[in-house]
PDB file of N, CA and C in Angstrom:
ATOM      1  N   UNK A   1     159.540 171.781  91.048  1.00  0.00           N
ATOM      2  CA  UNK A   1     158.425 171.155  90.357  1.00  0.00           C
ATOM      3  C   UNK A   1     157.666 172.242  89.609  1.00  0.00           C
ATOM      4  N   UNK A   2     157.263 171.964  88.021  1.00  0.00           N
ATOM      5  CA  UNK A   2     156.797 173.180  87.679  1.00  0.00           C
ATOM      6  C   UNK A   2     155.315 173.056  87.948  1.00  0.00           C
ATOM      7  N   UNK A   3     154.349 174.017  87.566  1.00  0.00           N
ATOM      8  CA  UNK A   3     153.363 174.049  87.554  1.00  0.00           C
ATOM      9  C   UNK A   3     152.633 173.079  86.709  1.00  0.00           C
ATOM     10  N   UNK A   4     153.062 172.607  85.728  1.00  0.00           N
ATOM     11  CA  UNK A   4     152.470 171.785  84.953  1.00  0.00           C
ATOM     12  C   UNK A   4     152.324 170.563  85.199  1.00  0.00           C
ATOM     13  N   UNK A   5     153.769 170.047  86.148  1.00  0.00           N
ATOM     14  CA  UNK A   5     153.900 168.800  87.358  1.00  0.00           C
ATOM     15  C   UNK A   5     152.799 168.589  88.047  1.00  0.00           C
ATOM     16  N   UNK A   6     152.927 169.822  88.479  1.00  0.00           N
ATOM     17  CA  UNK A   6     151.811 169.530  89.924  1.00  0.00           C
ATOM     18  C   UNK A   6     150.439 169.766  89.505  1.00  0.00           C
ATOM     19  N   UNK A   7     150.563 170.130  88.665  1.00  0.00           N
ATOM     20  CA  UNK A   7     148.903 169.885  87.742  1.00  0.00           C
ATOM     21  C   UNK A   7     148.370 168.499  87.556  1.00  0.00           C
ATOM     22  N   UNK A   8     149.233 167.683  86.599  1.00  0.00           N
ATOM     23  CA  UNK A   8     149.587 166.790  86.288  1.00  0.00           C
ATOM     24  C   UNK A   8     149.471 165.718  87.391  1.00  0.00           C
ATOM     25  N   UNK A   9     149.705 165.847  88.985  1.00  0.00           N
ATOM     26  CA  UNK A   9     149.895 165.052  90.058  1.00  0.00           C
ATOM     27  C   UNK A   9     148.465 165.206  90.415  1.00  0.00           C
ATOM     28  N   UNK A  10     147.452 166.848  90.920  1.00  0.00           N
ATOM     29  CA  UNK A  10     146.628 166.581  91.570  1.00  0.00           C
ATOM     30  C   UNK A  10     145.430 165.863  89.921  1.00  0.00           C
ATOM     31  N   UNK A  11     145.514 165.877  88.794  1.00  0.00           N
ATOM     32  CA  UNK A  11     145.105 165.111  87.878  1.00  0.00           C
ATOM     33  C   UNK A  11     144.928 163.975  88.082  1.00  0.00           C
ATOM     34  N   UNK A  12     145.833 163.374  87.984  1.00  0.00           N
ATOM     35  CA  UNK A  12     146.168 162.250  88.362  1.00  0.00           C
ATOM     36  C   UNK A  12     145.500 161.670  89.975  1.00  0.00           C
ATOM     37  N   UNK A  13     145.502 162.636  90.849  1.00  0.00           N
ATOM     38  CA  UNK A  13     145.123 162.111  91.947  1.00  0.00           C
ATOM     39  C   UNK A  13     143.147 162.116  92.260  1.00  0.00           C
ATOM     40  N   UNK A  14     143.019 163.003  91.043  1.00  0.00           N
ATOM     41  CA  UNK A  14     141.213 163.343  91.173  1.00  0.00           C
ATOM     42  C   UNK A  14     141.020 161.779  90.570  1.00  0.00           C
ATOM     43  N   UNK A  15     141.621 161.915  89.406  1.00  0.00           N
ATOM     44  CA  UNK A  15     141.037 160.445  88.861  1.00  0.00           C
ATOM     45  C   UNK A  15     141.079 159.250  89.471  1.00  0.00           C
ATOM     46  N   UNK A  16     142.101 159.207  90.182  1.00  0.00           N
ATOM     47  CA  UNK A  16     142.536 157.760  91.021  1.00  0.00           C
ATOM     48  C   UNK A  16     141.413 157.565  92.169  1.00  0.00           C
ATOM     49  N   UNK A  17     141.105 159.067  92.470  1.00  0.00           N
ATOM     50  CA  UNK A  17     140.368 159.061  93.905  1.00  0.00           C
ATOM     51  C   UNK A  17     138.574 158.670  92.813  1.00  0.00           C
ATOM     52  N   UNK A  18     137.978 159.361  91.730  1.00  0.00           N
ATOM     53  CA  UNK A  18     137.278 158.567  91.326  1.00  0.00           C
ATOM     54  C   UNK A  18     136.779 157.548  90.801  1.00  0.00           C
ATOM     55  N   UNK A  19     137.991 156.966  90.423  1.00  0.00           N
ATOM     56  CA  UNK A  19     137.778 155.312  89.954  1.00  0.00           C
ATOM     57  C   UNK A  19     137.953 154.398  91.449  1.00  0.00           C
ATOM     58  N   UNK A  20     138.312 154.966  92.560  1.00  0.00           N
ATOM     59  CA  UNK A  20     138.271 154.090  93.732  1.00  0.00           C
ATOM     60  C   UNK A  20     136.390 154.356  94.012  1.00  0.00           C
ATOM     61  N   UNK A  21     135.975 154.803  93.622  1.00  0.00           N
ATOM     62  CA  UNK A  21     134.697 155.284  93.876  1.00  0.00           C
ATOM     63  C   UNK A  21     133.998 154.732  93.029  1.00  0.00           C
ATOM     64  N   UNK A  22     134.242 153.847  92.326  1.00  0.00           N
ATOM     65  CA  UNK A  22     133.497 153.255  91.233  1.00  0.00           C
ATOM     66  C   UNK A  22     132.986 153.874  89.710  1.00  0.00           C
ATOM     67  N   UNK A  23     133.900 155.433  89.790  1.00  0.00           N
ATOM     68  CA  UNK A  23     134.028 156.274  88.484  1.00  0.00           C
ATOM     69  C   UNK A  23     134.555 154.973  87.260  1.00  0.00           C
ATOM     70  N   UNK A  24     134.084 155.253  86.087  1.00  0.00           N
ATOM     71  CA  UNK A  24     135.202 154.261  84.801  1.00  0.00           C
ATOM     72  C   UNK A  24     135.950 155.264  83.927  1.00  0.00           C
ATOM     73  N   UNK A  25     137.474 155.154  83.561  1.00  0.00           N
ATOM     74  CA  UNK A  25     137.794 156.041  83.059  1.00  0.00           C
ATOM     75  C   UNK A  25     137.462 155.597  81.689  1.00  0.00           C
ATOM     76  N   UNK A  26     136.957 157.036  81.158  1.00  0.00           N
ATOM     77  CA  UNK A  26     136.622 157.013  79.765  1.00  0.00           C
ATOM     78  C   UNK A  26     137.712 156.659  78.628  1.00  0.00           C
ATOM     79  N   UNK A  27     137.259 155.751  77.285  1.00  0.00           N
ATOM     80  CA  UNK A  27     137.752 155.361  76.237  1.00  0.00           C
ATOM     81  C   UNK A  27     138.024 156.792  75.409  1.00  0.00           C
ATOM     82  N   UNK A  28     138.943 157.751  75.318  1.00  0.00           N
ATOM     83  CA  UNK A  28     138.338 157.956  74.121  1.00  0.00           C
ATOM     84  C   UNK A  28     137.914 157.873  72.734  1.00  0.00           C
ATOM     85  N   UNK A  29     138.739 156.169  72.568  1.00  0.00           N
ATOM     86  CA  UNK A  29     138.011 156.176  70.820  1.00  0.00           C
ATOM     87  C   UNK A  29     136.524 155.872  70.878  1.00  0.00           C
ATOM     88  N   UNK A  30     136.009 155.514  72.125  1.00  0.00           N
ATOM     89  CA  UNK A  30     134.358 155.421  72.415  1.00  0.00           C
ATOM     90  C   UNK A  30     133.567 156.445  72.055  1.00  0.00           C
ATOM     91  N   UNK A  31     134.353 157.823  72.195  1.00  0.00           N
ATOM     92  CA  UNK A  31     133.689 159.200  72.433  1.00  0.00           C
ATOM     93  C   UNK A  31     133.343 160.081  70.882  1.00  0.00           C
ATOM     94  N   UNK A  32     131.807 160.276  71.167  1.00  0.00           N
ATOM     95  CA  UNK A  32     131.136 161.144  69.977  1.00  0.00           C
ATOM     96  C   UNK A  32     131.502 162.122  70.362  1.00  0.00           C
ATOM     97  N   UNK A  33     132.779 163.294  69.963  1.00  0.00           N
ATOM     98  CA  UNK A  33     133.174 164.171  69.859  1.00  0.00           C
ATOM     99  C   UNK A  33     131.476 165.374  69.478  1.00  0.00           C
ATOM    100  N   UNK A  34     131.130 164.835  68.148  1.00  0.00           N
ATOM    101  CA  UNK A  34     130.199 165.931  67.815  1.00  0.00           C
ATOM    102  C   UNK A  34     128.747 165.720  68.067  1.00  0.00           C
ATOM    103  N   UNK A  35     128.380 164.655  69.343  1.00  0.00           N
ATOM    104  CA  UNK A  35     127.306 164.855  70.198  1.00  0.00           C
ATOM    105  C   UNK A  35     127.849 164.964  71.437  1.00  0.00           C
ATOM    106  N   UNK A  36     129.323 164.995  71.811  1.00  0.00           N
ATOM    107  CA  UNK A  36     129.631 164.968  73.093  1.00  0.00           C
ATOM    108  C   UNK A  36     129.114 164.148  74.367  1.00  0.00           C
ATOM    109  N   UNK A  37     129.229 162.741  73.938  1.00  0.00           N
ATOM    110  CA  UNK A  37     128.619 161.601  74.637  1.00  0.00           C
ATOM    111  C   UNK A  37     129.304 160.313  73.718  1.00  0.00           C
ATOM    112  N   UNK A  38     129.498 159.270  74.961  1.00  0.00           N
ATOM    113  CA  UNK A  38     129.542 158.053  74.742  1.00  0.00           C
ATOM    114  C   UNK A  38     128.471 157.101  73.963  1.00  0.00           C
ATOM    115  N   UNK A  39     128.766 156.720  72.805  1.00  0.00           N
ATOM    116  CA  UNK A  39     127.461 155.990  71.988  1.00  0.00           C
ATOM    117  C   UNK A  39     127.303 154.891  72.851  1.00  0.00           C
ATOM    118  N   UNK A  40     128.172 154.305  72.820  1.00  0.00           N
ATOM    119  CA  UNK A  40     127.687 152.786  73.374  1.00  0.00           C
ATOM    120  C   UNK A  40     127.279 152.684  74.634  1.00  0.00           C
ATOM    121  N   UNK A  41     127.634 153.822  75.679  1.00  0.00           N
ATOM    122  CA  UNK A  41     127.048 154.006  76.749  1.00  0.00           C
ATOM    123  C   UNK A  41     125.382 154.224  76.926  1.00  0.00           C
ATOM    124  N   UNK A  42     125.465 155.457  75.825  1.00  0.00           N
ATOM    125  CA  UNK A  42     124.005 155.825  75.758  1.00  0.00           C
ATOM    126  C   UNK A  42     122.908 154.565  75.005  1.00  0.00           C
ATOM    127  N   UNK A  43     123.400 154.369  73.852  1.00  0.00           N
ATOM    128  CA  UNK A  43     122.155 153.263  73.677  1.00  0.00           C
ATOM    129  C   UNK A  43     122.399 151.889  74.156  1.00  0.00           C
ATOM    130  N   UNK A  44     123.331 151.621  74.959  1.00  0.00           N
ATOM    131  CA  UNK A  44     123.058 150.564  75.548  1.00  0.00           C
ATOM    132  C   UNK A  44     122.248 150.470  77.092  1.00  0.00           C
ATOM    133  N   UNK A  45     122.333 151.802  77.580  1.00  0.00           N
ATOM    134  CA  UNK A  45     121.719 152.241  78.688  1.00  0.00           C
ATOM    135  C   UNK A  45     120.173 151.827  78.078  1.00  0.00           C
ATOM    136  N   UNK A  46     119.384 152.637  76.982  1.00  0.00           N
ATOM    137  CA  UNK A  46     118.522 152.620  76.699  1.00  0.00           C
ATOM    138  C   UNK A  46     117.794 151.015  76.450  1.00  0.00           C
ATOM    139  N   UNK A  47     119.269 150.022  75.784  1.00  0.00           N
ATOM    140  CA  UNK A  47     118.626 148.797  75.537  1.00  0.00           C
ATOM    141  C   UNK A  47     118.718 148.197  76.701  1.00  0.00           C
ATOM    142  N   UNK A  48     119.058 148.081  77.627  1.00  0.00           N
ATOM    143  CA  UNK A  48     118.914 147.605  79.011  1.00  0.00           C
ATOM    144  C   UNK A  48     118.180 147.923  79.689  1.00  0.00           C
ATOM    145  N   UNK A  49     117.718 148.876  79.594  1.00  0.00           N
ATOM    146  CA  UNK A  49     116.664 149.554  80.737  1.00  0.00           C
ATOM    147  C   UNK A  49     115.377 149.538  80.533  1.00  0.00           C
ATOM    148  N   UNK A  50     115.531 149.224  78.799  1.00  0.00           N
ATOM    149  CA  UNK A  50     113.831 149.748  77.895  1.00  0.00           C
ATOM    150  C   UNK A  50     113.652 149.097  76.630  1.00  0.00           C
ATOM    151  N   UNK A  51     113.936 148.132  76.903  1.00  0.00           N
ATOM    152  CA  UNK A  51     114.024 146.892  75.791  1.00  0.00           C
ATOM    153  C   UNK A  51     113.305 147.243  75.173  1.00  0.00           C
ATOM    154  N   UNK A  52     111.478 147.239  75.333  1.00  0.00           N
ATOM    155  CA  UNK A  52     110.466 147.384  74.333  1.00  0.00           C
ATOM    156  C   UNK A  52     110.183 148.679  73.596  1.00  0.00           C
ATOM    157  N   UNK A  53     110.579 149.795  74.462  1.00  0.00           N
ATOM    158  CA  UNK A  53     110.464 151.036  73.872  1.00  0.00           C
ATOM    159  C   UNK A  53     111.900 151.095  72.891  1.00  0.00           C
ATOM    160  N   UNK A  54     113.005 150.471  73.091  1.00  0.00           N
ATOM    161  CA  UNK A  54     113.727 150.465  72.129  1.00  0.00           C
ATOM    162  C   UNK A  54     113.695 149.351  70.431  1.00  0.00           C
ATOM    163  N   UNK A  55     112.709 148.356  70.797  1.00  0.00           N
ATOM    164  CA  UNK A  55     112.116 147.969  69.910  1.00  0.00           C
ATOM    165  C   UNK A  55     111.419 148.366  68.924  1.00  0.00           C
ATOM    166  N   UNK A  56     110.331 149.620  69.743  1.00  0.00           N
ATOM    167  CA  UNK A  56     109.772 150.300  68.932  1.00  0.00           C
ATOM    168  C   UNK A  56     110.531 151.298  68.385  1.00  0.00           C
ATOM    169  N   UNK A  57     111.040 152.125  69.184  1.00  0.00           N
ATOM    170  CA  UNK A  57     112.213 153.032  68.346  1.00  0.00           C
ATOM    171  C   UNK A  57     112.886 152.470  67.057  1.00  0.00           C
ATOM    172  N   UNK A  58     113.501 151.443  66.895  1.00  0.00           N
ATOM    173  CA  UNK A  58     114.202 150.750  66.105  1.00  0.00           C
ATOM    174  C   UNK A  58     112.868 150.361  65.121  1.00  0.00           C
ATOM    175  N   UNK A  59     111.687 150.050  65.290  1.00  0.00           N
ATOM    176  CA  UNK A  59     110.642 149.948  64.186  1.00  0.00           C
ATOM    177  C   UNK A  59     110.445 150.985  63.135  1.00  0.00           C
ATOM    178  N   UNK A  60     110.509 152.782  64.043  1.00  0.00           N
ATOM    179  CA  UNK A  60     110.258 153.677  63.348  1.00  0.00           C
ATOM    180  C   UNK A  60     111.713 153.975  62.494  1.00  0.00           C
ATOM    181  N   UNK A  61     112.437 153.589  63.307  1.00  0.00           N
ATOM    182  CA  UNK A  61     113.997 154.268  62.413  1.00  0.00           C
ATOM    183  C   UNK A  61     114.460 153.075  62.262  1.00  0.00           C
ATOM    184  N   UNK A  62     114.776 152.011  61.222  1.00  0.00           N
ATOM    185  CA  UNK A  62     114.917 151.189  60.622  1.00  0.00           C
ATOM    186  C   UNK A  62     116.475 150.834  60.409  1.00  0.00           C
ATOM    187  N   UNK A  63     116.344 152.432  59.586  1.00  0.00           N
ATOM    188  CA  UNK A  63     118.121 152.429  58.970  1.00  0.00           C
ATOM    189  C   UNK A  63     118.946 152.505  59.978  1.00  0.00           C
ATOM    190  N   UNK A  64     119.082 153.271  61.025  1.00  0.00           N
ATOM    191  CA  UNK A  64     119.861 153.153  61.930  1.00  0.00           C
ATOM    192  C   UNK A  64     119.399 154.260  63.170  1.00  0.00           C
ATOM    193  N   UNK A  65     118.823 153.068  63.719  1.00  0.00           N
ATOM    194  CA  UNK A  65     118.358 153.375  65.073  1.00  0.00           C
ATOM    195  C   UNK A  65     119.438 153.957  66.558  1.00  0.00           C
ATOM    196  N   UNK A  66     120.498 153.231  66.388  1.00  0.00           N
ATOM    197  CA  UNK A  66     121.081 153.625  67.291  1.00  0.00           C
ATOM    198  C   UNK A  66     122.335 155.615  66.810  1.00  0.00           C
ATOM    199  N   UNK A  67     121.897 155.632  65.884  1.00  0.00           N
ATOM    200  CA  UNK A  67     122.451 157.096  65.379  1.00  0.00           C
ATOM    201  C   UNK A  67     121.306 157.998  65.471  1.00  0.00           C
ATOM    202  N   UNK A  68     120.600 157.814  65.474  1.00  0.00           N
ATOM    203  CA  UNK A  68     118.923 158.772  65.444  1.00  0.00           C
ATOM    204  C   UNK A  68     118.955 158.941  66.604  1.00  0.00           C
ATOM    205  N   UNK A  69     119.183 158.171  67.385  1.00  0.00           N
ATOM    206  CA  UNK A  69     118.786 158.040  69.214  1.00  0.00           C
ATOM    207  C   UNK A  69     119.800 159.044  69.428  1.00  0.00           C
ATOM    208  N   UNK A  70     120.854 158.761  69.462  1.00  0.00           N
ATOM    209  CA  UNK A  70     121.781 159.789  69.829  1.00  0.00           C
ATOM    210  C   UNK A  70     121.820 160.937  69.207  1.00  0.00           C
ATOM    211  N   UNK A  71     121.055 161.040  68.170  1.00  0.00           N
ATOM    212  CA  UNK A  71     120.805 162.468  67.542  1.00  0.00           C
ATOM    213  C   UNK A  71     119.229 163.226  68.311  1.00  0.00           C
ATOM    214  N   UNK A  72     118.843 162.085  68.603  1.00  0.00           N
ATOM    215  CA  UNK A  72     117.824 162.950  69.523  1.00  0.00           C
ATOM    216  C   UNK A  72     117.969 163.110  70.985  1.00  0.00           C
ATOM    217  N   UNK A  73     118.904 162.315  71.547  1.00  0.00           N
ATOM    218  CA  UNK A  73     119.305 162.668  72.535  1.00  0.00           C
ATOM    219  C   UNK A  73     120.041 163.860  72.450  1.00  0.00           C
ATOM    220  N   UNK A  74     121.307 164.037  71.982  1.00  0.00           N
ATOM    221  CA  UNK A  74     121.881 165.665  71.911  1.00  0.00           C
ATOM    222  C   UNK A  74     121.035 166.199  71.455  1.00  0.00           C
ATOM    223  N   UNK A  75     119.844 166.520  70.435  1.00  0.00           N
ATOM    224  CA  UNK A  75     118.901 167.521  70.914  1.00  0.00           C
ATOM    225  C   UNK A  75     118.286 168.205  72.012  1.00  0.00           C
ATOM    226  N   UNK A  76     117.742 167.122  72.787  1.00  0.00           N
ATOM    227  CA  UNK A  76     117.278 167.061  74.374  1.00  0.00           C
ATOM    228  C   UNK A  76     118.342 167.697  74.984  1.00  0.00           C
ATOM    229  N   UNK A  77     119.060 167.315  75.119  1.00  0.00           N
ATOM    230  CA  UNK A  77     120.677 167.662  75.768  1.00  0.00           C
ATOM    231  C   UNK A  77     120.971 169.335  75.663  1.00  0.00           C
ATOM    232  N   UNK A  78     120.843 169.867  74.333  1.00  0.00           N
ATOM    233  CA  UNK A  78     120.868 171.045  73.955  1.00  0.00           C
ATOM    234  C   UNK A  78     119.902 172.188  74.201  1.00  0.00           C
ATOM    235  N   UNK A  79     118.497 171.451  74.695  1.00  0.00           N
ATOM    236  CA  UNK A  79     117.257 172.179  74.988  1.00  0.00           C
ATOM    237  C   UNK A  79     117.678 172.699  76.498  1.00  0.00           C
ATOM    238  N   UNK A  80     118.029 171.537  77.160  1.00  0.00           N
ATOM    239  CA  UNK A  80     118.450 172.076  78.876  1.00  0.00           C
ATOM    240  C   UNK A  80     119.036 173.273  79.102  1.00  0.00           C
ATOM    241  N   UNK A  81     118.075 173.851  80.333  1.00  0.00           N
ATOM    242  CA  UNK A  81     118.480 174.899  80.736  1.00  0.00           C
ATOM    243  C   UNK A  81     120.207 174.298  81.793  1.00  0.00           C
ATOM    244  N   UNK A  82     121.092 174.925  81.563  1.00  0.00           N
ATOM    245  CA  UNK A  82     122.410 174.204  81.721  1.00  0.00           C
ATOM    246  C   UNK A  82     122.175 175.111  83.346  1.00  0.00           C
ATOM    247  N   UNK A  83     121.141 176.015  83.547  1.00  0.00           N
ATOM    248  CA  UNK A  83     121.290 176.818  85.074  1.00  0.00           C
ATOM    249  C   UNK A  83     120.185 176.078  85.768  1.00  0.00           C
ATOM    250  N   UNK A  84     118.908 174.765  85.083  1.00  0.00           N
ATOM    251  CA  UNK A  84     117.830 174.991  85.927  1.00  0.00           C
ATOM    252  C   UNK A  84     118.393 173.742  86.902  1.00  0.00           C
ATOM    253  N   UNK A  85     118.426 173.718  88.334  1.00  0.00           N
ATOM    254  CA  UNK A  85     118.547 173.144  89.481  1.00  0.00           C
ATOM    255  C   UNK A  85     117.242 172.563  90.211  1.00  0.00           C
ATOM    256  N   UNK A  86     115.799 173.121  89.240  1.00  0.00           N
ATOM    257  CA  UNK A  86     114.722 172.884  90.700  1.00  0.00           C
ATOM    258  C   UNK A  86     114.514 171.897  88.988  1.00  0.00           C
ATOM    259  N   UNK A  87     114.310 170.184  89.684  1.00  0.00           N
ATOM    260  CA  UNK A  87     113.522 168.821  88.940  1.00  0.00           C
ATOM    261  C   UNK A  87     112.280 168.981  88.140  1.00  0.00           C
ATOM    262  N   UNK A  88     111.395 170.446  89.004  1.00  0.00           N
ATOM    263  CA  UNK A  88     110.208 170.512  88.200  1.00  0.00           C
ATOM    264  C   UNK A  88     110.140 171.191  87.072  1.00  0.00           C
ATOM    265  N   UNK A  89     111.619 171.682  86.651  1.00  0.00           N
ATOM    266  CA  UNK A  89     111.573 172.885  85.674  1.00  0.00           C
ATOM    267  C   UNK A  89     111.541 171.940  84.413  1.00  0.00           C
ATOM    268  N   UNK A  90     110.679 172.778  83.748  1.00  0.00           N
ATOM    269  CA  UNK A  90     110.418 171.876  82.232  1.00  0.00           C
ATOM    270  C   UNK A  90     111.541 172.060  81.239  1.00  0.00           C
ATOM    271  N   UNK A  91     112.492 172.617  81.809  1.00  0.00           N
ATOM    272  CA  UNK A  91     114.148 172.199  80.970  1.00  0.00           C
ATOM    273  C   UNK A  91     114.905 171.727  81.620  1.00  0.00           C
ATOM    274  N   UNK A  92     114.760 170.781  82.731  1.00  0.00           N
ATOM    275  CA  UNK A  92     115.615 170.109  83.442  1.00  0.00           C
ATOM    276  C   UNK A  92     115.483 168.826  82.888  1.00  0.00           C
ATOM    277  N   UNK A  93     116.297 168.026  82.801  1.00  0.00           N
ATOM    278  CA  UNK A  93     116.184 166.289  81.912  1.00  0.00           C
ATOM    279  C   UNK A  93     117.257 165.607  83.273  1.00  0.00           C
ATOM    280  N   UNK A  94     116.572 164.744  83.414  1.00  0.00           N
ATOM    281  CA  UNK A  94     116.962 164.153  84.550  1.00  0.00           C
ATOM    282  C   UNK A  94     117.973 162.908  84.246  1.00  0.00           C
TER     283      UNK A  94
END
């Protein structure tokens, strides 16, 4: 078995073991390559969770609200300290 097999097997076996866990395996024609995030994940999270604040969002950005969002989300995203671990740190995004 080469190495690339058995790569290939425990692969295969991480994923199996997280979708029994209620992981979803990702689409990738879903995937914003150049924000590195799921669109429809992200602003639909937002319209489910925050109906009215996404109302208003969508008031100020008109033309297209759900591309702005995700452009300000990978901003946010990019500010994080990728080392801070303690919740109170003001570059941690929860």
């Amino acid at each position: 078995m080469s190495v690339l097999t058995k790569e290939l097997a425990f692969q295969n076996d991480v994923i199996a073991q997280m979708e029994a866990a209620g992981w979803k395996l990702g689409d990738p024609v879903g995937y914003n390559r150049s924000l590195a995030l799921y669109s429809e994940d992200v602003v639909g999270l937002v319209k489910d969770t925050q109906p009215e604040q996404w109302e208003k969002f969508c008031a100020l950005y008109p033309a297209n609200p759900g591309q702005k969002y995700l452009e300000r989300v990978a901003e946010q995203l990019d500010k994080a300290d990728p080392n801070a671990a303690d919740t109170r740190s003001p570059s941690h995004i929860p």
